[in-house]
C-alpha atoms as a PDB file:
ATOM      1  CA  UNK A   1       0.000   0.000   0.000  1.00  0.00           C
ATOM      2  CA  UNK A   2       1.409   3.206  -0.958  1.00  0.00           C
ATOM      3  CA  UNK A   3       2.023   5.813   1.867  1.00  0.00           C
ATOM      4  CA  UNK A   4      -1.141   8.318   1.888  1.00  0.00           C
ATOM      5  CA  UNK A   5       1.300  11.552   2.325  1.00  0.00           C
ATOM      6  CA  UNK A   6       3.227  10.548  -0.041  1.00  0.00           C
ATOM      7  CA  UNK A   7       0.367  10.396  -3.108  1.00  0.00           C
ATOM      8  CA  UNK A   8      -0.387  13.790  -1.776  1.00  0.00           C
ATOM      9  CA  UNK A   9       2.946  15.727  -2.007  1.00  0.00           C
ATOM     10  CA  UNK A  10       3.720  13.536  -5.620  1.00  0.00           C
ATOM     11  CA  UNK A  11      -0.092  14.926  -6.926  1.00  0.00           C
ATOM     12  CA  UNK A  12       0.418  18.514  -6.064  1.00  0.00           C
ATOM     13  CA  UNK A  13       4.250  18.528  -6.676  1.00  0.00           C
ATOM     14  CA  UNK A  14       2.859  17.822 -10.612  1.00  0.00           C
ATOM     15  CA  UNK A  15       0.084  20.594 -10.181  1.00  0.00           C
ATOM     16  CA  UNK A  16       2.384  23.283  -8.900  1.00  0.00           C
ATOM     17  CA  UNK A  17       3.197  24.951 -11.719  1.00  0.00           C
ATOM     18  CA  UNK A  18      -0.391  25.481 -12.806  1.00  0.00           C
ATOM     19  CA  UNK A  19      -2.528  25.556  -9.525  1.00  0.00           C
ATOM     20  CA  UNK A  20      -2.467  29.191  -9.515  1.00  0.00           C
ATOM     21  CA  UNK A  21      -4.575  29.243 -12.716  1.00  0.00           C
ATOM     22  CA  UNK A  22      -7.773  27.807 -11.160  1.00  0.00           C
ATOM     23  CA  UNK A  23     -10.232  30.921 -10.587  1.00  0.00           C
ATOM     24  CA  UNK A  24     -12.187  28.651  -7.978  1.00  0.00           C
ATOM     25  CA  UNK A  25      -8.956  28.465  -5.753  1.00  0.00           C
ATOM     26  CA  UNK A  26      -8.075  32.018  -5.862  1.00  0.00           C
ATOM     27  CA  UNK A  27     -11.859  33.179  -5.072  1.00  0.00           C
ATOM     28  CA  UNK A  28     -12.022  31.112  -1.962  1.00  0.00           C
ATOM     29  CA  UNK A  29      -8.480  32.603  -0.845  1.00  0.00           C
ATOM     30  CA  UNK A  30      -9.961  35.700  -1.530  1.00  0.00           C
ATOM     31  CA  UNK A  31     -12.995  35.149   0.281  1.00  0.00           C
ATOM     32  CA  UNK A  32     -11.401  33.862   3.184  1.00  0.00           C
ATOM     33  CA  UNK A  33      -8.861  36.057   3.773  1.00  0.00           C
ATOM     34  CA  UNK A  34     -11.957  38.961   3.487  1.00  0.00           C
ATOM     35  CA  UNK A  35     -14.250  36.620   5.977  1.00  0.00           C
ATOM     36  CA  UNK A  36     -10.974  36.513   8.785  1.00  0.00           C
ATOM     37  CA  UNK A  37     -10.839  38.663  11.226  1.00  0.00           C
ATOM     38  CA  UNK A  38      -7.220  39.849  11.854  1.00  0.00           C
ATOM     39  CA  UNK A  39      -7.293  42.563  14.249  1.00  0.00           C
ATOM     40  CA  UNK A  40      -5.815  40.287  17.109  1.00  0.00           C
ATOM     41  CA  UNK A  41      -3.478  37.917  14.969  1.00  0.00           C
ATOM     42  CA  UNK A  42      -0.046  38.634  14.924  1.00  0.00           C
ATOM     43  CA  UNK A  43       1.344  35.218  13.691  1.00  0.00           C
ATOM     44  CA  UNK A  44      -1.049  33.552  11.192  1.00  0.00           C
ATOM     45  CA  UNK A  45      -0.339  29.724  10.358  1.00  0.00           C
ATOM     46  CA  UNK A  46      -2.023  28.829   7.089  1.00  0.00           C
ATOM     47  CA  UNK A  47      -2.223  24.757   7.187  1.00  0.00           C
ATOM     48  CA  UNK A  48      -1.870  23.136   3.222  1.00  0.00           C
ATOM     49  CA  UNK A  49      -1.012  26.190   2.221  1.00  0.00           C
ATOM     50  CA  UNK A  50      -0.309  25.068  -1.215  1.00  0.00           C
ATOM     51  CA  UNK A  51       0.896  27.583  -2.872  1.00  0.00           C
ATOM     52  CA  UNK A  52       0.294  30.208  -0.409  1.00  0.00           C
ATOM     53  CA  UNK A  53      -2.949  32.042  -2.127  1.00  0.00           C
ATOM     54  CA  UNK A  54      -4.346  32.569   1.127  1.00  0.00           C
ATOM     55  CA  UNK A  55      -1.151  33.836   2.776  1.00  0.00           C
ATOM     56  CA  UNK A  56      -0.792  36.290  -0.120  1.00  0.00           C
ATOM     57  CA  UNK A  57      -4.479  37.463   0.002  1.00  0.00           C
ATOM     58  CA  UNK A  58      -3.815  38.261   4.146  1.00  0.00           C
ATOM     59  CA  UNK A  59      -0.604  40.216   3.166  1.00  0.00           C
ATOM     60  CA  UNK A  60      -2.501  42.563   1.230  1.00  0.00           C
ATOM     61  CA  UNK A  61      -4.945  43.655   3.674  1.00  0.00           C
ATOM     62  CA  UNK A  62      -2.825  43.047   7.235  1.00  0.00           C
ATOM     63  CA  UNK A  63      -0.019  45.388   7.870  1.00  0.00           C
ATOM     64  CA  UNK A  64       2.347  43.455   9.246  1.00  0.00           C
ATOM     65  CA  UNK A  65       1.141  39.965  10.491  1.00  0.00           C
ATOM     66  CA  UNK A  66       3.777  36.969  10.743  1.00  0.00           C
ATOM     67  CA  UNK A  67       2.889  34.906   8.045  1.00  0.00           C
ATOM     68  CA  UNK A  68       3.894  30.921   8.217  1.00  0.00           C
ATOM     69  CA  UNK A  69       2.407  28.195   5.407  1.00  0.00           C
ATOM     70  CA  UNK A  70       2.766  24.414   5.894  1.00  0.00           C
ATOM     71  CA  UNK A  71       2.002  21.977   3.297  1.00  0.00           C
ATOM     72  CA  UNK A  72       3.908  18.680   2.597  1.00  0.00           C
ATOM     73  CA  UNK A  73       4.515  19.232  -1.164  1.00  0.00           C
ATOM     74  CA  UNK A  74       8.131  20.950  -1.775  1.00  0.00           C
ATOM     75  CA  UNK A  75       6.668  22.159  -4.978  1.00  0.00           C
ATOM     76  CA  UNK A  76       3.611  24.215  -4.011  1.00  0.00           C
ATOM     77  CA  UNK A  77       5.959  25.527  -1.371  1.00  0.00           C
ATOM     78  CA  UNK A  78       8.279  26.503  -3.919  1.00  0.00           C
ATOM     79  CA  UNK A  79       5.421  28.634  -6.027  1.00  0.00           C
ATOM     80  CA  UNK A  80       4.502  30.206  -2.844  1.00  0.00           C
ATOM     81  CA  UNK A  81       7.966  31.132  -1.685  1.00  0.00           C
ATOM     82  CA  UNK A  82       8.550  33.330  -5.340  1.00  0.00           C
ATOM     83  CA  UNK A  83       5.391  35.083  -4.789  1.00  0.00           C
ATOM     84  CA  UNK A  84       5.930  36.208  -1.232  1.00  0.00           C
ATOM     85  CA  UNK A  85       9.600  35.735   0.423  1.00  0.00           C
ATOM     86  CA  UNK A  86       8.648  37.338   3.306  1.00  0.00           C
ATOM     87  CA  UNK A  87       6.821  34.972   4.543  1.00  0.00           C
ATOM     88  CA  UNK A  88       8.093  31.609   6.176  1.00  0.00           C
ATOM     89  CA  UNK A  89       7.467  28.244   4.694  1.00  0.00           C
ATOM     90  CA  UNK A  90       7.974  25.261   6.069  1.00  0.00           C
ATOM     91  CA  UNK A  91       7.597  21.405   4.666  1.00  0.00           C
ATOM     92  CA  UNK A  92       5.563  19.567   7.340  1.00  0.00           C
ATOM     93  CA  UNK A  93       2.416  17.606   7.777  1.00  0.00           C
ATOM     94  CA  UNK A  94      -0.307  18.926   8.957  1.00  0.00           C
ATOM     95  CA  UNK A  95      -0.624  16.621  12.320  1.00  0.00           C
ATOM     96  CA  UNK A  96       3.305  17.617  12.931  1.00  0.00           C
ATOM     97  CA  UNK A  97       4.061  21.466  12.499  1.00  0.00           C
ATOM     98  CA  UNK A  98       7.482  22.200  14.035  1.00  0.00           C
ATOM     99  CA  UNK A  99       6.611  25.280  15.811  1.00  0.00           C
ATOM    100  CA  UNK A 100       6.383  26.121  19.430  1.00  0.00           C
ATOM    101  CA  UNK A 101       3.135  25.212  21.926  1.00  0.00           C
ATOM    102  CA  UNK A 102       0.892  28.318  22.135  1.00  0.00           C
ATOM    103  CA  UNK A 103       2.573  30.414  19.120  1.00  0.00           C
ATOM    104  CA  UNK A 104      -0.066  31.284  17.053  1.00  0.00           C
ATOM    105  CA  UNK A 105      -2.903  33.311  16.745  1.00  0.00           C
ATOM    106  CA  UNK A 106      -4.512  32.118  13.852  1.00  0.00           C
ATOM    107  CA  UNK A 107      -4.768  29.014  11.834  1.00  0.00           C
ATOM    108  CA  UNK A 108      -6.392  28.413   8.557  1.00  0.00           C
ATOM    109  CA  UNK A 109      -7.263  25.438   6.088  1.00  0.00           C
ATOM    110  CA  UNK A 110      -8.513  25.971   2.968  1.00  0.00           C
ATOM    111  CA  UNK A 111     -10.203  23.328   1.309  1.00  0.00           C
ATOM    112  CA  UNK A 112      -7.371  20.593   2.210  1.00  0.00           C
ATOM    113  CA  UNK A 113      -9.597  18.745   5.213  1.00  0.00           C
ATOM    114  CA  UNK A 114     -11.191  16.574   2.685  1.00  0.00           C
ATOM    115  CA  UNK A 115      -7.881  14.982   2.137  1.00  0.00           C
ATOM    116  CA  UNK A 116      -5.748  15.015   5.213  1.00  0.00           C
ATOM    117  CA  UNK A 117      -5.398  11.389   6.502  1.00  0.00           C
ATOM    118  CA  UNK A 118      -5.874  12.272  10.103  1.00  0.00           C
ATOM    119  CA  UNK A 119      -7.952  15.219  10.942  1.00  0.00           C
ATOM    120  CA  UNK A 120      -8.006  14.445  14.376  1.00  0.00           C
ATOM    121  CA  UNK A 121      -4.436  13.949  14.820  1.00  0.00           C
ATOM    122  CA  UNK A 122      -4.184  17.686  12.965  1.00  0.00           C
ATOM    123  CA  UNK A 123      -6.736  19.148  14.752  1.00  0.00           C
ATOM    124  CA  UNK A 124      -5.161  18.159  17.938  1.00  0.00           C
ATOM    125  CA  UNK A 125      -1.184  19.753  16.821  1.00  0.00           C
ATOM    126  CA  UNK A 126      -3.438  22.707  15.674  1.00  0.00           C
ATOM    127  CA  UNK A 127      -4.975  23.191  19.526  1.00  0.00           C
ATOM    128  CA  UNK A 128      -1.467  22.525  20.334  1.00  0.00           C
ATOM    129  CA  UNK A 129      -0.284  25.458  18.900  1.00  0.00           C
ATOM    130  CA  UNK A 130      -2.796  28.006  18.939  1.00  0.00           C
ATOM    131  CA  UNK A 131      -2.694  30.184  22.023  1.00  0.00           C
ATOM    132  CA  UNK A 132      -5.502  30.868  24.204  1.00  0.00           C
ATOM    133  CA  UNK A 133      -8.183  32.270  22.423  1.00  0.00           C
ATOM    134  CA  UNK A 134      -6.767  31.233  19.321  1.00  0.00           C
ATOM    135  CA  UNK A 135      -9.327  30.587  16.470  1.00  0.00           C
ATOM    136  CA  UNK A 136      -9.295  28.130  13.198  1.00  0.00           C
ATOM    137  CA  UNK A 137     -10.997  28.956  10.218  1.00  0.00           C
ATOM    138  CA  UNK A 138     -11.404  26.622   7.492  1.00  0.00           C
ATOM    139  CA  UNK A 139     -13.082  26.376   3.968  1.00  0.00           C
ATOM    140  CA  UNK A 140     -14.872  22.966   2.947  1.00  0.00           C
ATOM    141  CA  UNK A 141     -16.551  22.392   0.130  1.00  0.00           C
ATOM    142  CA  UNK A 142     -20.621  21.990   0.586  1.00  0.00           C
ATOM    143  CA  UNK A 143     -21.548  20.699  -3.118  1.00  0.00           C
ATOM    144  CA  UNK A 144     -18.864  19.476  -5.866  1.00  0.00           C
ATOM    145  CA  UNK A 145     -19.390  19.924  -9.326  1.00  0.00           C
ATOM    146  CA  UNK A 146     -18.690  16.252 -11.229  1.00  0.00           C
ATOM    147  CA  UNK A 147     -19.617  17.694 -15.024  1.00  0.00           C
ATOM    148  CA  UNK A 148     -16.047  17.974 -16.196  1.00  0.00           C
ATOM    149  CA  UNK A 149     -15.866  22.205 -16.200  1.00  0.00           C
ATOM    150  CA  UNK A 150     -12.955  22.682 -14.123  1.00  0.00           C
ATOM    151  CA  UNK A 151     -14.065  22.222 -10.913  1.00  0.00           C
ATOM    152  CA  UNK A 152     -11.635  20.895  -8.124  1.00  0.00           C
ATOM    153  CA  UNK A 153     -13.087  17.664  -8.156  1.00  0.00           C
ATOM    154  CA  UNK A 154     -13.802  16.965 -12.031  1.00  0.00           C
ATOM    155  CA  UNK A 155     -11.031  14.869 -12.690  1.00  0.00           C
ATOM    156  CA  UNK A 156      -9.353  11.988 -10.405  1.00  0.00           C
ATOM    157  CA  UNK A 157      -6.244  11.487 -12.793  1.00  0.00           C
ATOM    158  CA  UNK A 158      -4.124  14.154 -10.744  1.00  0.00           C
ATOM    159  CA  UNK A 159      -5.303  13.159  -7.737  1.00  0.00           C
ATOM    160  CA  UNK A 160      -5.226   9.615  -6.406  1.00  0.00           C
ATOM    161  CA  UNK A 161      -5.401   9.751  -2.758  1.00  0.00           C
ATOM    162  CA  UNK A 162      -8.360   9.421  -0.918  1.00  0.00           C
ATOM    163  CA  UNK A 163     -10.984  12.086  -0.129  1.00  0.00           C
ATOM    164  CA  UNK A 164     -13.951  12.893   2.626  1.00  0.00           C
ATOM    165  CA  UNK A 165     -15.934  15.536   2.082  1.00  0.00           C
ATOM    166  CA  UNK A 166     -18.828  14.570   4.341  1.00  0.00           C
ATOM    167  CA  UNK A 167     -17.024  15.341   7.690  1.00  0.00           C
ATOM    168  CA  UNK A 168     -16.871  18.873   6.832  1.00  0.00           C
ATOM    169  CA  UNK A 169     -19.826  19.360   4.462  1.00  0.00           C
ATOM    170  CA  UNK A 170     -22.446  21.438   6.633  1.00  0.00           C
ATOM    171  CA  UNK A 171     -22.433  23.534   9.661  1.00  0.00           C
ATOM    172  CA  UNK A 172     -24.022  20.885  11.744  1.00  0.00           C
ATOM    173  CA  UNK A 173     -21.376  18.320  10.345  1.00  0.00           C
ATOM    174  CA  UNK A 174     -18.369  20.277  10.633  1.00  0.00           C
ATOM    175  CA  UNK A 175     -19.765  21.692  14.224  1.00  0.00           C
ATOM    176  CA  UNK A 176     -20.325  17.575  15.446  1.00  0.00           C
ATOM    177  CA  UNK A 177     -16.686  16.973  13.402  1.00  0.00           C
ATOM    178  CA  UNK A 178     -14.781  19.553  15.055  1.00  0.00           C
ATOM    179  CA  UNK A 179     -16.838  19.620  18.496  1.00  0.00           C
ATOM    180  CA  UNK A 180     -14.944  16.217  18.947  1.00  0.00           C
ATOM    181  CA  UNK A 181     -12.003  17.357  18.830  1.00  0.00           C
ATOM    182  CA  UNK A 182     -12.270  20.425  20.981  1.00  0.00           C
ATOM    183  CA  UNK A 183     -13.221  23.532  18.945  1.00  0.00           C
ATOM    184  CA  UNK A 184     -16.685  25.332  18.752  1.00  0.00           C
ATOM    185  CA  UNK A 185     -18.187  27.036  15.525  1.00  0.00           C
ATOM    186  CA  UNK A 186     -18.133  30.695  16.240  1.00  0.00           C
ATOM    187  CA  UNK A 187     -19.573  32.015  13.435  1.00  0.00           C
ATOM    188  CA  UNK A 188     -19.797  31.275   9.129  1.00  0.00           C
ATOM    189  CA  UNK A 189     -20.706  32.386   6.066  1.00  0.00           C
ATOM    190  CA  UNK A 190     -21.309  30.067   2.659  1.00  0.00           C
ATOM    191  CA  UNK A 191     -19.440  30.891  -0.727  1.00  0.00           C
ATOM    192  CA  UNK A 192     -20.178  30.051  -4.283  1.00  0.00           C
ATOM    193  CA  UNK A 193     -18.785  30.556  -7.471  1.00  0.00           C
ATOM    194  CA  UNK A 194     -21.913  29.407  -9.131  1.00  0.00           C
ATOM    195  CA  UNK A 195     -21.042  25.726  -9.474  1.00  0.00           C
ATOM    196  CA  UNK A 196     -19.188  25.129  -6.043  1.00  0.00           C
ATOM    197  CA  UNK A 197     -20.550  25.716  -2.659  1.00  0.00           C
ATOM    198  CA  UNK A 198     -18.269  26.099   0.439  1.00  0.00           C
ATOM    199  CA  UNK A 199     -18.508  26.636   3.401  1.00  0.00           C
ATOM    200  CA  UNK A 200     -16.091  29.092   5.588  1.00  0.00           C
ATOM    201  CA  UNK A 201     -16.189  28.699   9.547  1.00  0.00           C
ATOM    202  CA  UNK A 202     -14.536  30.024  12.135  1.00  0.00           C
ATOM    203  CA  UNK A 203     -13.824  27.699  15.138  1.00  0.00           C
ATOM    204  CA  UNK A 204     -12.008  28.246  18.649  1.00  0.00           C
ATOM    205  CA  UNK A 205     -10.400  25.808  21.084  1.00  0.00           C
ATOM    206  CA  UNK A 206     -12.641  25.031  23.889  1.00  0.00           C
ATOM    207  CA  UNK A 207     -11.242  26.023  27.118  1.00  0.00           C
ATOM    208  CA  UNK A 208     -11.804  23.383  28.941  1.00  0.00           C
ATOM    209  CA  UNK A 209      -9.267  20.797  27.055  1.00  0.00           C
ATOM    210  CA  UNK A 210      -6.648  23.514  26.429  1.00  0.00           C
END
């Protein structure tokens, strides 16, 4: 059996050079970085950053936040690191960031749960490092369009490893989802480019199991 990680950095190392080009992705990056609220984050961790849309989309609208993207494929990294040097990019998985407990404000995943192999693991290094009355906010896709047109889910030939929408895929789901792992839905908004549906939530770490 091939190793899960693996399929993942090989898939996206080979879309690198052209993920950029999908309107979809940079909409939701957009739409994200618009929906955040970044008055209280000084150091914002963007999880499967890919090639760092959403990073770039917070640098234009925060003056001077520390910016840090994880994602497990050298080559996205590589994309994102020529658009914005400033920032600091690491190669990591997402259940094993190697950053300090309790050193970030802000975390974000953008329509990447559906494919990490362990959420809970990842949630659980996210609580980890997000200090007290840190928040998550995440973008998961509500409805995928299967017609062919471009959509981020018309074609399995670039992407072999496995996927899970369903976890993720309302705001009762993703509340029950994420409510086992220790983080309540603050607040959300949905997004749609016409032919996919997402959902954006923010979530913070419940007190209690910090």
């Amino acid at each position: 059996m091939q190793d899960p990680l693996r399929l993942i950095s090989d898939a996206f190392d080979a879309r690198a050079s052209r993920y950029d080009e999908s309107a979809m992705h940079r909409s939701v990056a957009a739409a994200t970085a618009e929906f955040l609220d970044l008055s209280e984050a000084d150091v914002v961790l963007d999880v499967a950053t890919g090639t760092g849309l959403v990073l770039r989309e917070i640098a234009s609208r925060a003056a001077d936040p520390h910016l840090i993207g994880v994602d497990i494929s050298a080559g996205m990294l590589d994309v994102a690191r020529s658009h914005l040097p400033k920032a600091r990019w690491i190669e990591a998985e997402a259940s094993a960031i190697p950053l300090p407990s309790g050193s970030v404000d802000l975390i974000t995943c953008v329509t990447a749960l559906h494919i990490i192999p362990e959420v809970a693991g990842a949630a659980a290094e996210w609580r980890r490092l997000l200090r007290p009355g840190g928040r998550l906010v995440t973008a998961t896709f509500r409805k995928i369009d299967t017609s062919g047109h471009g959509a981020p889910e018309a074609s399995t030939a670039d992407r072999p490893y496995d996927r899970d929408h369903e976890p993720y895929s309302s705001t009762t789901r993703l509340a029950e989802t994420f409510g086992s792992y220790g983080f309540t839905m603050r607040r959300h908004r949905d997004w749609s480019d016409g032919t996919d549906e997402l959902l954006i939530a923010e979530l913070v770490a419940d007190a209690a199991l910090s």
